[in-house]
Protein backbone atom coordinates (compact mmCIF):
# COMPACT_ATOMS: atom_id res chain seq x y z
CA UNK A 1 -58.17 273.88 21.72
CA UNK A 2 -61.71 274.34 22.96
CA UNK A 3 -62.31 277.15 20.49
CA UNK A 4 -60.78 274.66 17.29
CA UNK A 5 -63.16 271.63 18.06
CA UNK A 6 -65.71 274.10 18.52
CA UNK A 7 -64.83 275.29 14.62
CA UNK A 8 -64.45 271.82 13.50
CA UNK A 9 -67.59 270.26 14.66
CA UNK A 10 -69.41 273.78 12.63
CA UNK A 11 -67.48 272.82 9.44
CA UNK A 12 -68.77 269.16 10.10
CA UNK A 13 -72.28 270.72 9.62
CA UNK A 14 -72.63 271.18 5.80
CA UNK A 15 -70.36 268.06 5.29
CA UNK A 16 -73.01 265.66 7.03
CA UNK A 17 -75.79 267.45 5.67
CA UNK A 18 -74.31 266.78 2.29
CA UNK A 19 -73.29 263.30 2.49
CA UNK A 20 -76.39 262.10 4.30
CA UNK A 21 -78.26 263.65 1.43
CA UNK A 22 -76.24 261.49 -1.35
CA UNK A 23 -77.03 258.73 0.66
CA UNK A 24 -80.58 259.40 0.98
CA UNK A 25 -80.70 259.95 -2.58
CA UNK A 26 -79.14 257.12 -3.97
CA UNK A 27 -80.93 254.56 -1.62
CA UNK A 28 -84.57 256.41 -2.35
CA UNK A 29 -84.36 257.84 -5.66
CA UNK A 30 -81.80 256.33 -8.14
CA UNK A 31 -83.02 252.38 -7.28
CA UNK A 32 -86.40 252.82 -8.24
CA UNK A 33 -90.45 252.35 -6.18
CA UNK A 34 -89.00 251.85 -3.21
CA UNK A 35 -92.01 249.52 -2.45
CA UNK A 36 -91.51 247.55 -5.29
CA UNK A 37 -91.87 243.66 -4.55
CA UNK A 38 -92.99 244.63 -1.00
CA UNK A 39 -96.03 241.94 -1.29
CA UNK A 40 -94.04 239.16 -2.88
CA UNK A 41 -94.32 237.45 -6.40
CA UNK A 42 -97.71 239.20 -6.44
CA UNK A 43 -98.49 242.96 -7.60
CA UNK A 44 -99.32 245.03 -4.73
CA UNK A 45 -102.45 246.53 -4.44
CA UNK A 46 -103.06 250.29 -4.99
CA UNK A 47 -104.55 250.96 -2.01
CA UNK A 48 -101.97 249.58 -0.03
CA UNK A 49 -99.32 251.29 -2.31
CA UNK A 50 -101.38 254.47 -1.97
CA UNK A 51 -101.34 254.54 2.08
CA UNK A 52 -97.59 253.31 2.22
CA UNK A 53 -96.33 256.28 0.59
CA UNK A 54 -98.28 258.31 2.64
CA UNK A 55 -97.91 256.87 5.88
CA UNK A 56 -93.96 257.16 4.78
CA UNK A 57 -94.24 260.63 2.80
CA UNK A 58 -92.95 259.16 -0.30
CA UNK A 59 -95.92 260.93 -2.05
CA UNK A 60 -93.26 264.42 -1.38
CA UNK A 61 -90.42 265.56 -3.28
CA UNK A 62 -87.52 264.03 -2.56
CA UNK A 63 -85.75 267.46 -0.72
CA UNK A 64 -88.99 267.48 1.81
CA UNK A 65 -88.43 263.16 2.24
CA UNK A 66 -84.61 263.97 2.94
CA UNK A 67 -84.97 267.07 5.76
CA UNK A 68 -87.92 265.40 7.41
CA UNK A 69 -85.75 262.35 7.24
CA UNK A 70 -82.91 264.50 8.81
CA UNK A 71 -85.53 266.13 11.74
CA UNK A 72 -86.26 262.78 12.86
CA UNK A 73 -82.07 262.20 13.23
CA UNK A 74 -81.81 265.32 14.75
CA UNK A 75 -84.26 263.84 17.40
CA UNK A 76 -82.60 260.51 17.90
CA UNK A 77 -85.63 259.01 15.47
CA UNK A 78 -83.70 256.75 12.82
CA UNK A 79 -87.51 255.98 11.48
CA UNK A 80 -89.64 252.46 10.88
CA UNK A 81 -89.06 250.17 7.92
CA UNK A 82 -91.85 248.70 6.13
CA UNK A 83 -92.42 245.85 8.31
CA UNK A 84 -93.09 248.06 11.38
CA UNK A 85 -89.71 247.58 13.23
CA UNK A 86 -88.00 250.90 14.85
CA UNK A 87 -84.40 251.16 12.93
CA UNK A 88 -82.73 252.35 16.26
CA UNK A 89 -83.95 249.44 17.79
CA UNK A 90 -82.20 247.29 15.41
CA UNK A 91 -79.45 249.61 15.27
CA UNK A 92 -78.76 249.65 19.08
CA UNK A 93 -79.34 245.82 19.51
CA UNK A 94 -76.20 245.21 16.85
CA UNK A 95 -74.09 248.23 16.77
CA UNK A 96 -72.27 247.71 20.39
CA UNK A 97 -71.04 244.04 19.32
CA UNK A 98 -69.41 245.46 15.99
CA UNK A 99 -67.85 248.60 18.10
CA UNK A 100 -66.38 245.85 20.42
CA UNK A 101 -65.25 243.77 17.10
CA UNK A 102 -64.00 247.47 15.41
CA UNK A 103 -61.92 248.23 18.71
CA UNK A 104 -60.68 244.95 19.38
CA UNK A 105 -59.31 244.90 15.65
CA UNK A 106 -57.67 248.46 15.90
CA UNK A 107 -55.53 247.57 19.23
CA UNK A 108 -54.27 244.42 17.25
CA UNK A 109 -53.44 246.45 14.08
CA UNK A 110 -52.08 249.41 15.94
CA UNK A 111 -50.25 247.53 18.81
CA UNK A 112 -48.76 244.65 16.45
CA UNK A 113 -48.54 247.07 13.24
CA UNK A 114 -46.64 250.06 15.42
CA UNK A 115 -44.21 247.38 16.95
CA UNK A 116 -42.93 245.61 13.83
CA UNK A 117 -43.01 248.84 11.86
CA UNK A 118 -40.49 250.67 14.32
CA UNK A 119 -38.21 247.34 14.80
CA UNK A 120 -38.08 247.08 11.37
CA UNK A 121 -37.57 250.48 10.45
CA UNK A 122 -34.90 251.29 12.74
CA UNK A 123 -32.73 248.17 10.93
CA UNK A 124 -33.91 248.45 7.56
CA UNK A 125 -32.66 245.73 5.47
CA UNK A 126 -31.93 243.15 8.63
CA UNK A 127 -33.69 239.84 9.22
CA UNK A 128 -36.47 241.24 11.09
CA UNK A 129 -37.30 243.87 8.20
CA UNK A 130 -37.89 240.78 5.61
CA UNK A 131 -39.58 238.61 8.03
CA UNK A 132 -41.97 241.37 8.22
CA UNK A 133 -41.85 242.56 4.79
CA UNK A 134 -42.86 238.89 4.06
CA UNK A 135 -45.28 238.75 6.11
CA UNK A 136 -47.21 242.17 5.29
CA UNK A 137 -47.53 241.14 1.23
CA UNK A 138 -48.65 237.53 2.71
CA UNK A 139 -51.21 239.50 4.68
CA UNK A 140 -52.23 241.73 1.56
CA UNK A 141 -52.56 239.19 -0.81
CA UNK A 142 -54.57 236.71 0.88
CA UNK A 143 -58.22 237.57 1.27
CA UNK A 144 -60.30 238.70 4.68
CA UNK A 145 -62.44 235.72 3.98
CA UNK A 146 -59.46 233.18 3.30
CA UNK A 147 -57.76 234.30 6.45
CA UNK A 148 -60.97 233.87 8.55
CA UNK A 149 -61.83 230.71 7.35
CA UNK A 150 -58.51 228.81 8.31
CA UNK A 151 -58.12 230.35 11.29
CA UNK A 152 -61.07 229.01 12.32
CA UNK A 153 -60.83 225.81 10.72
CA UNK A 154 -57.63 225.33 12.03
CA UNK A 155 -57.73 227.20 15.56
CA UNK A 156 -61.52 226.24 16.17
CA UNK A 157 -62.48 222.86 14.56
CA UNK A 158 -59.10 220.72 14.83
CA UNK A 159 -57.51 222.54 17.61
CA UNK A 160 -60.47 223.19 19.57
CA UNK A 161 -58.33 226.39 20.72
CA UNK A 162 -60.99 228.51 20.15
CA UNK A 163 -64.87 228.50 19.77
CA UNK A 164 -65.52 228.23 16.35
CA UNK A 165 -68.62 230.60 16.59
CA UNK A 166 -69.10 233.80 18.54
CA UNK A 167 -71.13 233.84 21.62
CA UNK A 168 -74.29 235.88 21.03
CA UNK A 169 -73.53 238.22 23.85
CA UNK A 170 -69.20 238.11 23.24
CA UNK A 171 -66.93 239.83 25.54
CA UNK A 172 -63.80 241.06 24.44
CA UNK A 173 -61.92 238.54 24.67
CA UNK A 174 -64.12 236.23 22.95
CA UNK A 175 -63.28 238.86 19.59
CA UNK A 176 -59.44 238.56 19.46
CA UNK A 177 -59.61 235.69 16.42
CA UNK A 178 -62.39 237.81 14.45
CA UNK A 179 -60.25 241.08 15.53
CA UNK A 180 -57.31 239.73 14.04
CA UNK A 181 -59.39 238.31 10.76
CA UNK A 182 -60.98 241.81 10.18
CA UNK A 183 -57.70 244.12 10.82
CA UNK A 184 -54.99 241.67 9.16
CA UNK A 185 -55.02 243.97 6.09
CA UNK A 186 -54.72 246.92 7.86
CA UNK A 187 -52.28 245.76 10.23
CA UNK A 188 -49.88 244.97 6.99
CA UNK A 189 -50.46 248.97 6.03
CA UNK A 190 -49.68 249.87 9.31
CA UNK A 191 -46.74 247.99 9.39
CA UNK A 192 -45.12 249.16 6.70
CA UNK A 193 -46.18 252.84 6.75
CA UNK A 194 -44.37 252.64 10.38
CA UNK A 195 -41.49 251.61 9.10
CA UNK A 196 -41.34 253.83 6.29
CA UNK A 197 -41.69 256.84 8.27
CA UNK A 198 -39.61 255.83 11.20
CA UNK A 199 -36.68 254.60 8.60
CA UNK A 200 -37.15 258.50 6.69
CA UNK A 201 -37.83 260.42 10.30
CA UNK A 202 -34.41 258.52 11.85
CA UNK A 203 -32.24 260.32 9.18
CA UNK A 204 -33.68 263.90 10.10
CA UNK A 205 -32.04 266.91 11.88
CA UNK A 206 -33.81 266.29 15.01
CA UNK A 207 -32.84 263.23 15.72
CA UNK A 208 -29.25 264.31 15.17
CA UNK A 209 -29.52 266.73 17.72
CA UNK A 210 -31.29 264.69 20.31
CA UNK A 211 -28.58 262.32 20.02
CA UNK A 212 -25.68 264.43 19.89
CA UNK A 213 -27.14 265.97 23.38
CA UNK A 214 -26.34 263.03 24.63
CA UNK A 215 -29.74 261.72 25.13
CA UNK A 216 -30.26 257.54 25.85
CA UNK A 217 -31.22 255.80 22.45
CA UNK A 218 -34.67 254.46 24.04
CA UNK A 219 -35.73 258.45 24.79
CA UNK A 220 -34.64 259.40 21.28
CA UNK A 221 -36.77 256.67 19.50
CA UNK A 222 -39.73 256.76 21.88
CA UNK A 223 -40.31 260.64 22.45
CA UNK A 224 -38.62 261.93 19.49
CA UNK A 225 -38.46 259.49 16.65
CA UNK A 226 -41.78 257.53 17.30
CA UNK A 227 -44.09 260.29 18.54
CA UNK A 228 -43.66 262.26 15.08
CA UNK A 229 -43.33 259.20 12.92
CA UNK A 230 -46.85 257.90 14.34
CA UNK A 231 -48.92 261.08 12.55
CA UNK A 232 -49.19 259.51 9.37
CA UNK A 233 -50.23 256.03 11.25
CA UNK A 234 -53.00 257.67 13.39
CA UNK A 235 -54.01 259.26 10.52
CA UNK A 236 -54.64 256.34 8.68
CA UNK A 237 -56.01 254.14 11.69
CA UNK A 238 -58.92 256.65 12.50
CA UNK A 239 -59.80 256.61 8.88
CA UNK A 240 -59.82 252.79 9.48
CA UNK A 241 -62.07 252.85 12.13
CA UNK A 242 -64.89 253.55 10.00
CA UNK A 243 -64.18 250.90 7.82
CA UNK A 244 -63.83 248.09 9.98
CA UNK A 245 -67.39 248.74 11.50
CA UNK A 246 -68.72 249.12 7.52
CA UNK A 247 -66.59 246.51 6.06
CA UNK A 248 -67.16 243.86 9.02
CA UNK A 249 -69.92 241.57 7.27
CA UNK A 250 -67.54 239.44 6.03
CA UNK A 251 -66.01 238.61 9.24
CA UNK A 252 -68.92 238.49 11.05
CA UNK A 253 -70.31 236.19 8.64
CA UNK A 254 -67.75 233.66 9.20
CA UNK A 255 -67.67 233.80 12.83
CA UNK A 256 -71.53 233.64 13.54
CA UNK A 257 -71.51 237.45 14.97
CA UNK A 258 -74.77 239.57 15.06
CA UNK A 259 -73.04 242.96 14.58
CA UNK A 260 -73.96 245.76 12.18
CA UNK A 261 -72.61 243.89 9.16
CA UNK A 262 -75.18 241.17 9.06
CA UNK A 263 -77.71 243.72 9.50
CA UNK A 264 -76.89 245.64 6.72
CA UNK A 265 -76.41 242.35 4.47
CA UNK A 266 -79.92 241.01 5.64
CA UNK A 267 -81.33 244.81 4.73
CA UNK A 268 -80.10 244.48 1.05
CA UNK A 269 -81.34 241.46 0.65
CA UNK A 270 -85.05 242.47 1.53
CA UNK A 271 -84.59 245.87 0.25
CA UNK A 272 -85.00 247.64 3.45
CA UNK A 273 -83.95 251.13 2.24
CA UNK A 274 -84.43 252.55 5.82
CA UNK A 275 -82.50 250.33 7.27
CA UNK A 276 -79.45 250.69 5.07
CA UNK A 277 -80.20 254.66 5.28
CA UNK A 278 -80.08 254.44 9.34
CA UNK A 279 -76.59 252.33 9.35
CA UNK A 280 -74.59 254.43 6.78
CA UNK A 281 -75.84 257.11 8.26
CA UNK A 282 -74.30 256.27 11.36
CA UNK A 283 -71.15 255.03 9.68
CA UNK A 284 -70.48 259.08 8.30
CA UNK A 285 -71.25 260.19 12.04
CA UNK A 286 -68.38 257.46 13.17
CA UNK A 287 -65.98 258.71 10.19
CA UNK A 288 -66.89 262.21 11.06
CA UNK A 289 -65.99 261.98 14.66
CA UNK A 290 -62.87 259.61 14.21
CA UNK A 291 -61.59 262.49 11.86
CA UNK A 292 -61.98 265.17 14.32
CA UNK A 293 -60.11 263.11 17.09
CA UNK A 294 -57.20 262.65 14.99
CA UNK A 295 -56.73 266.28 14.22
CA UNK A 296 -57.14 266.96 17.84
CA UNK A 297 -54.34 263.87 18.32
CA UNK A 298 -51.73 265.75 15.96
CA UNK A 299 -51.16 268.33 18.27
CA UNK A 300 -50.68 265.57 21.10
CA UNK A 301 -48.19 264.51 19.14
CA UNK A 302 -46.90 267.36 17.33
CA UNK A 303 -46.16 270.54 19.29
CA UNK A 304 -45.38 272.24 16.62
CA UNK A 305 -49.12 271.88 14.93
CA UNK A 306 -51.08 274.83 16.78
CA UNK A 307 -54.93 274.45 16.91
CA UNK A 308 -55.96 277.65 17.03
């Protein structure tokens, strides 16, 4: 085990170097002067222009920008944007809220998701299977942004069930509502990819066997049946992860929360290319990682898989 991580976190190597060099790229050299429209309506001057992209080596090639860029990563330095502000300051000051947010929203989509999808899937075609076939397409066809915005018009203003904005220092359980709002799509995929693999892995030759030893139906489904029809779910839920810390500005937005998503909306807006650089960054690092732990999870789950 030691020995595979050990492998995987080498082959990581040349896959981060290569993705945080598209990244650099496209945010520093495809847009344009990257201090274009720094000073407003107004041209800036060249002398400023002139000690700007010296002070931030933009006067190098673009290869000696990007490795100096990755030195400073290497030392925990995510750099300063052009208004003087460290980007790991920012970074640290928002990125724990939308972890708590990203978390919150994977127990609800895996807890809710893995539930329905094995009730459903072990009585395929029953009452249960088309309330929550119903419910999974309602979930998929109404937007993130439609779901968030009557929940908390409904739960929040006319209820008064729950705040209707975040707190600016929120707790867990203050992020159920927005952890619902930003996983409801996923926890439809969940859903029904649990079903689908427990109603396919219920008809295989191992289950037949565990059974005709005369094992209790609850051991069959939840050490047999479940444990090798969840591999395709964690698989897709540590993909996920990722994208509910990237993809939370919409749900943040709604519910008032200073996470990483209004951070990286208020950086496009001013054209804060470091910022932007710093955050995705981070987001590969987070996909990166959450790939690695699910490999290491198949085995968990899988005896037969051998990490060697």
């Amino acid at each position: 085990m030691g020995r595979y991580v050990l492998r995987r976190l080498l082959q990581l190597v040349p896959v981060f170097i290569g993705t945080t060099f598209l990244i650099y790229f496209m945010v520093w050299a495809l847009p344009g002067d990257p201090l274009a429209g720094k000073c407003g309506d107004q041209a800036c001057p060249p002398a400023f222009i002139e000690r700007m992209r010296v002070e931030y080596g933009l006067d190098q090639p673009i290869l000696v920008q990007y490795f100096s860029y990755l030195g400073g990563l290497l030392q925990g330095d995510f750099g300063q944007n052009f208004r003087g502000q460290d980007v790991g300051t920012l970074i640290a000051n928002t990125y724990p809220v939308t972890i708590k947010l990203a978390v919150v929203a994977l127990l609800i989509q895996a807890v809710i998701g893995l539930t329905a999808g094995v009730l459903t899937g072990l009585r395929p075609g029953g009452f249960l299977d088309n309330v929550v076939l119903t419910a999974t397409l309602f979930l998929v066809a109404v937007p993130v942004f439609v779901t968030g915005y009557v929940l908390q018009a409904v739960l929040g203003l006319r209820l008064g069930l729950i705040p209707p904005t975040v707190p600016a220092n929120p707790g867990f359980l203050d992020l159920i509502v927005p952890g619902y709002v930003l996983g409801s799509l996923s926890l439809a995929y969940v859903a029904r990819l649990t079903r689908t693999s427990i109603a396919e892995n219920s008809r295989a030759d191992y289950v037949r066997t565990a059974t005709a030893k005369g094992l209790s139906r609850n051991r069959v489904v939840g050490v047999h049946l479940t444990r090798n029809s969840a591999i395709p779910v964690i698989t897709f839920l540590g993909a996920d992860f990722g994208s509910l810390m990237g993809g939370a500005i919409v749900t943040e937005g709604i519910f008032n929360i200073r996470g990483i998503g209004g951070l990286i909306f208020e950086s496009i807006q001013r054209l804060d290319g470091v910022v932007v650089t710093g955050v995705v960054v981070l987001l590969v690092m987070v996909y990166l990682l959450a790939n690695l732990l699910v490999d290491v999870t198949y085995a968990l789950l899988d005896p037969r898989i051998r990490l060697d």
